[in-house]
Protein backbone atom coordinates (compact mmCIF):
# COMPACT_ATOMS: atom_id res chain seq x y z
CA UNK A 1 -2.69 2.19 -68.69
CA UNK A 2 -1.94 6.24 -68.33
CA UNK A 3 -4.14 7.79 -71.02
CA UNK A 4 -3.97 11.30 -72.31
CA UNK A 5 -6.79 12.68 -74.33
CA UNK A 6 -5.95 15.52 -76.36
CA UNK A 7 -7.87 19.28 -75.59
CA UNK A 8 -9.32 18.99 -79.41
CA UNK A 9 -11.45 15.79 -78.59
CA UNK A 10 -15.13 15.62 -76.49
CA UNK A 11 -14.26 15.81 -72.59
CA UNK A 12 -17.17 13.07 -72.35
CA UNK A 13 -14.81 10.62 -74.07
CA UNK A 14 -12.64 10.43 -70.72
CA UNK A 15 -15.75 8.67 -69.13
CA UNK A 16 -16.51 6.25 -72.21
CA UNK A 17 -13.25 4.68 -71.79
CA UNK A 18 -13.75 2.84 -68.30
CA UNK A 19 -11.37 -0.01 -69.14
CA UNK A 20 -8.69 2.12 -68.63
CA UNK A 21 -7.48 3.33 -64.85
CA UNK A 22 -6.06 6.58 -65.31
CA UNK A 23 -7.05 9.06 -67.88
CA UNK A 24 -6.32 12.88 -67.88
CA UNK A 25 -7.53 15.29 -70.64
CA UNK A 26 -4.90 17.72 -71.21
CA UNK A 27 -6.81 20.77 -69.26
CA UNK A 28 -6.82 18.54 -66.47
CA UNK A 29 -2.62 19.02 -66.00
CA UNK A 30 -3.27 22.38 -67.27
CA UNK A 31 -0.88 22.13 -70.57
CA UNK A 32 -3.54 23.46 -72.52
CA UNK A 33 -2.39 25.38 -75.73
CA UNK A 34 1.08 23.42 -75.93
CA UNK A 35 2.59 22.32 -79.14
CA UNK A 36 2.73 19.17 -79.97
CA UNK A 37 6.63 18.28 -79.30
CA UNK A 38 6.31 20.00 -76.16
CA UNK A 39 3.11 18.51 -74.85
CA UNK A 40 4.97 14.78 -76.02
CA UNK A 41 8.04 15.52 -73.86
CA UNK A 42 5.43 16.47 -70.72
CA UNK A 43 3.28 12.92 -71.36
CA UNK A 44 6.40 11.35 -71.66
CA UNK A 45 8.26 12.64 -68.31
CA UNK A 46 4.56 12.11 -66.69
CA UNK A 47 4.60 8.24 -67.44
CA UNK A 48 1.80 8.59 -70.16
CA UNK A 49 1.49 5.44 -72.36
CA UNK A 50 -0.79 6.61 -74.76
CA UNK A 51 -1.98 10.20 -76.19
């Protein structure tokens, strides 16, 4: 599963979630500061399945 975690929430939690293979924190693909909508449309074209 293709997590994002959100720039609002503990960097830390990216490591406490081992049961999932790939997980990116927003500043990691450097869309930091994006809206909401926007920042959806990016996860979604990415192949995110969860924010």
């Amino acid at each position: 599963m293709k997590v994002l975690i959100d720039e609002n929430l503990p960097k830390p939690l990216k490591i406490d979630l081992p049961e999932h293979e790939i997980i990116f924190i927003v500043s990691d693909m450097s869309w930091n500061s994006k809206k909401n909508g926007e920042l959806l449309k990016l996860m979604l074209n990415e192949g995110f399945d969860v924010f």
